[in-house]
C-alpha atoms as a PDB file:
ATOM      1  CA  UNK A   1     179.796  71.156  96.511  1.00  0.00           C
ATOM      2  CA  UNK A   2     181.096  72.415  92.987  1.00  0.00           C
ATOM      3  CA  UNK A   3     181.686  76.054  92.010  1.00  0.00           C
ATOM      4  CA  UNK A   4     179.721  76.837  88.731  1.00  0.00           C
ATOM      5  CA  UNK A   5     180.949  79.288  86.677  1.00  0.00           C
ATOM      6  CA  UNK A   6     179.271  82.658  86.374  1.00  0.00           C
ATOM      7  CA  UNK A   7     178.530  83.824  83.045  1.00  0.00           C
ATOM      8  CA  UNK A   8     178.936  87.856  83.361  1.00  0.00           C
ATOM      9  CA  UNK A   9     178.753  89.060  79.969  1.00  0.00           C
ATOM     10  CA  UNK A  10     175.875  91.403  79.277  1.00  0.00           C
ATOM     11  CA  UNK A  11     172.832  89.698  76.938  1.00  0.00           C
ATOM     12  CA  UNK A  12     172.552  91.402  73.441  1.00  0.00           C
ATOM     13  CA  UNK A  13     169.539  93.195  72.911  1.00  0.00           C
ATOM     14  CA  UNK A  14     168.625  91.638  69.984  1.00  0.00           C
ATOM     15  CA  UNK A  15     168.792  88.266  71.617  1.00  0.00           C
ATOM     16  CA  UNK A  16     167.222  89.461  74.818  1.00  0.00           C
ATOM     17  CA  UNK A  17     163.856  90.773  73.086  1.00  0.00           C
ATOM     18  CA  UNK A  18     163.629  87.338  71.228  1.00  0.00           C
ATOM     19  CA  UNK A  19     164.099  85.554  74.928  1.00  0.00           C
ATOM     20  CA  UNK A  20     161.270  87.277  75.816  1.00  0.00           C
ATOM     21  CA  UNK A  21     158.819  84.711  75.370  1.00  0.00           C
ATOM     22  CA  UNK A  22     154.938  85.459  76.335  1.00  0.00           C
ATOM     23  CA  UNK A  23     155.195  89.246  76.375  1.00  0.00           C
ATOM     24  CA  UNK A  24     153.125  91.218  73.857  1.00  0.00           C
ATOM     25  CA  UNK A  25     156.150  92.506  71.440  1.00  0.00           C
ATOM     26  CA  UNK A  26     154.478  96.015  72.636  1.00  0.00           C
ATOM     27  CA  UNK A  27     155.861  96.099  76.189  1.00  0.00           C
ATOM     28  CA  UNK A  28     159.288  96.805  74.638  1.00  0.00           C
ATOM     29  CA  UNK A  29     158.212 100.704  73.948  1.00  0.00           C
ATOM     30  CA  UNK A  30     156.799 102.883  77.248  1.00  0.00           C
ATOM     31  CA  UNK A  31     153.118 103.555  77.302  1.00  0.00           C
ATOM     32  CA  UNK A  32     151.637 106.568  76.753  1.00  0.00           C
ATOM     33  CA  UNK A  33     148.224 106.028  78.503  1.00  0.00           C
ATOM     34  CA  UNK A  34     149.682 104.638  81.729  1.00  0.00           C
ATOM     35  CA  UNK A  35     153.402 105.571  81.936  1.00  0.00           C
ATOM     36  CA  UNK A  36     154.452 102.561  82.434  1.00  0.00           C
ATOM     37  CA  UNK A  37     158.520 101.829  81.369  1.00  0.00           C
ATOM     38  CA  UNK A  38     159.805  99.528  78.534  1.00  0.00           C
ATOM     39  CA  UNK A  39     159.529  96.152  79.219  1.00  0.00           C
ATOM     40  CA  UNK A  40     157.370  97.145  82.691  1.00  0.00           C
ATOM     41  CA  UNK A  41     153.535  95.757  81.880  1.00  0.00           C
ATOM     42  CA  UNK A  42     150.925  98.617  81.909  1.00  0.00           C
ATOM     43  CA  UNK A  43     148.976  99.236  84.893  1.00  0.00           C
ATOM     44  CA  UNK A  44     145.505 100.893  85.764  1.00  0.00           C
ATOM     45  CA  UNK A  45     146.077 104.567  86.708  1.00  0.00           C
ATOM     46  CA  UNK A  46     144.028 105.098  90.044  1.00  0.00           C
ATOM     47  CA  UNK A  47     144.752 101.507  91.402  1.00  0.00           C
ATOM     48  CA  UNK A  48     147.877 100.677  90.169  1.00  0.00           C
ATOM     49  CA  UNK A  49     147.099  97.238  89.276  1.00  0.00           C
ATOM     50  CA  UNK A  50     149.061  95.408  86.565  1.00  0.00           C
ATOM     51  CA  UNK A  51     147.327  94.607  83.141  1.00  0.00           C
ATOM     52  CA  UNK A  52     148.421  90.944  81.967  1.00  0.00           C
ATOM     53  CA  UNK A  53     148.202  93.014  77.997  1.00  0.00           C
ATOM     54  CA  UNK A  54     149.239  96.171  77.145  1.00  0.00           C
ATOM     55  CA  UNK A  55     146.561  99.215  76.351  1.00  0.00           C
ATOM     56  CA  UNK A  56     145.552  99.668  73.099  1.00  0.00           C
ATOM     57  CA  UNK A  57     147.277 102.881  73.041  1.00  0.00           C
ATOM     58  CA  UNK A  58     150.863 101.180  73.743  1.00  0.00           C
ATOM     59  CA  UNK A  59     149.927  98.680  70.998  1.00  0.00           C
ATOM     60  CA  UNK A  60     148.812 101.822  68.445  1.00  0.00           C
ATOM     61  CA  UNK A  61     152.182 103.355  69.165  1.00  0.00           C
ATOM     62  CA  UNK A  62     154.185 100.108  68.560  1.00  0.00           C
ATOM     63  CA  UNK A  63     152.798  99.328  65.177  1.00  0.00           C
ATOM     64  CA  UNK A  64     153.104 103.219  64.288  1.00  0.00           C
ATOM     65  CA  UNK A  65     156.881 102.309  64.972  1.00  0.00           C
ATOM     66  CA  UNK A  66     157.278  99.201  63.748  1.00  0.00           C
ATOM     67  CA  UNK A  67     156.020  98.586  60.635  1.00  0.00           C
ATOM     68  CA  UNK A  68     154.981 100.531  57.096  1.00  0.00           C
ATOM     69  CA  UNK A  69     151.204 100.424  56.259  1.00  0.00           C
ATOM     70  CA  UNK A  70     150.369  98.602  53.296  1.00  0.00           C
ATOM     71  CA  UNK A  71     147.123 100.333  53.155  1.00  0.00           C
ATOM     72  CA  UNK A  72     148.194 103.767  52.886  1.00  0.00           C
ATOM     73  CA  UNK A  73     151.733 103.287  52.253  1.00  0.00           C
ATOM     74  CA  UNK A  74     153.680 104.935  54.974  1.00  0.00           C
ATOM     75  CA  UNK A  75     157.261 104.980  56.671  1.00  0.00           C
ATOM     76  CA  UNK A  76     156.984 103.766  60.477  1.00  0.00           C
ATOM     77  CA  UNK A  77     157.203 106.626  62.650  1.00  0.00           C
ATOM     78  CA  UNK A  78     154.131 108.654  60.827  1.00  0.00           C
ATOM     79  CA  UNK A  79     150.977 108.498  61.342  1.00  0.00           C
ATOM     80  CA  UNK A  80     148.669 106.678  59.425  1.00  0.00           C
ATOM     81  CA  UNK A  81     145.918 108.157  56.948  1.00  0.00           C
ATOM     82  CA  UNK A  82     142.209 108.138  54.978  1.00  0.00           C
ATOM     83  CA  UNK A  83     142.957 110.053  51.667  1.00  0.00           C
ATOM     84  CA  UNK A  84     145.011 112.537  53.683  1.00  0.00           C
ATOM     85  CA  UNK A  85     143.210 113.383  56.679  1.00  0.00           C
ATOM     86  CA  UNK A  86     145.078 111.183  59.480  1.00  0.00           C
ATOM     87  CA  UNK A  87     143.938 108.780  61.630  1.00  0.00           C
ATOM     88  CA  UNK A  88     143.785 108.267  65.484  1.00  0.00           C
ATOM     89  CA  UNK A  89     145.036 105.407  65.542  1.00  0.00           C
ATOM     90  CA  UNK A  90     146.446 102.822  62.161  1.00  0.00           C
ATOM     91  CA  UNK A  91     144.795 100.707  59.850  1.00  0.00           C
ATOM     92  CA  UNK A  92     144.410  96.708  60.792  1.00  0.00           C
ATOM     93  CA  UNK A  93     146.768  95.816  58.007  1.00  0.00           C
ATOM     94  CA  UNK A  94     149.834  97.356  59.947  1.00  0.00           C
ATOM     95  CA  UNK A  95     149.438  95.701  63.201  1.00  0.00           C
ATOM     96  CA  UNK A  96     149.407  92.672  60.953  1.00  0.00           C
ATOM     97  CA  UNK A  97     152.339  93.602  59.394  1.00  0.00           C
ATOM     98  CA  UNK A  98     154.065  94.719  62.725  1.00  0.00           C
ATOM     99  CA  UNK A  99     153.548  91.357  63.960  1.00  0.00           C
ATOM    100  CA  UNK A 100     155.152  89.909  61.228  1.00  0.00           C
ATOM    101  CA  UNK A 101     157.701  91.827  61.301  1.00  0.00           C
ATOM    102  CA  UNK A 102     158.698  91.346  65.210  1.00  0.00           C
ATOM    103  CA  UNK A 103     158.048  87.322  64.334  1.00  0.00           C
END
């Protein structure tokens, strides 16, 4: 048998979000509903059982992060907003943009 070398150095993160392949860009932020981790898919709260997507919650919070709102033209990281009263969650435009922004 032949020895194969063992690659030991660690994975940029950069690279290892894009390697990611099938996961909802979401799972790399912890979710508020659940409490599930980064990276760790979201999971019903009395049962425990693992959601193949992420709550809507986790995927509010993401875009809040992620992207600026074309619609009301704010930063990421603040919340979005109808003629200054804010919103619960964001406006459809920036979870487009979010996703084109992770793409």
């Amino acid at each position: 048998m032949t020895q194969r070398p063992r690659y030991t150095a660690p994975m940029p993160d950069e690279l290892h979000h894009q390697l990611r392949a099938g996961q909802h860009p979401a799972r790399s932020m912890p979710c508020t509903h659940c409490g599930a981790r980064a990276h760790q898919p979201c999971v019903l709260r009395k049962s425990g059982r693992r959601l193949p997507e992420p709550h809507p919650q986790r995927v509010t919070d993401w875009a809040r992060s992620t992207a600026c709102c074309p619609e009301c033209q704010v930063e990421p990281g603040i919340t979005c907003h109808d003629d200054g009263i804010p919103r619960a969650g964001v406006h459809a435009r920036r979870y487009q943009e979010a996703e084109e922004t992770c793409a």
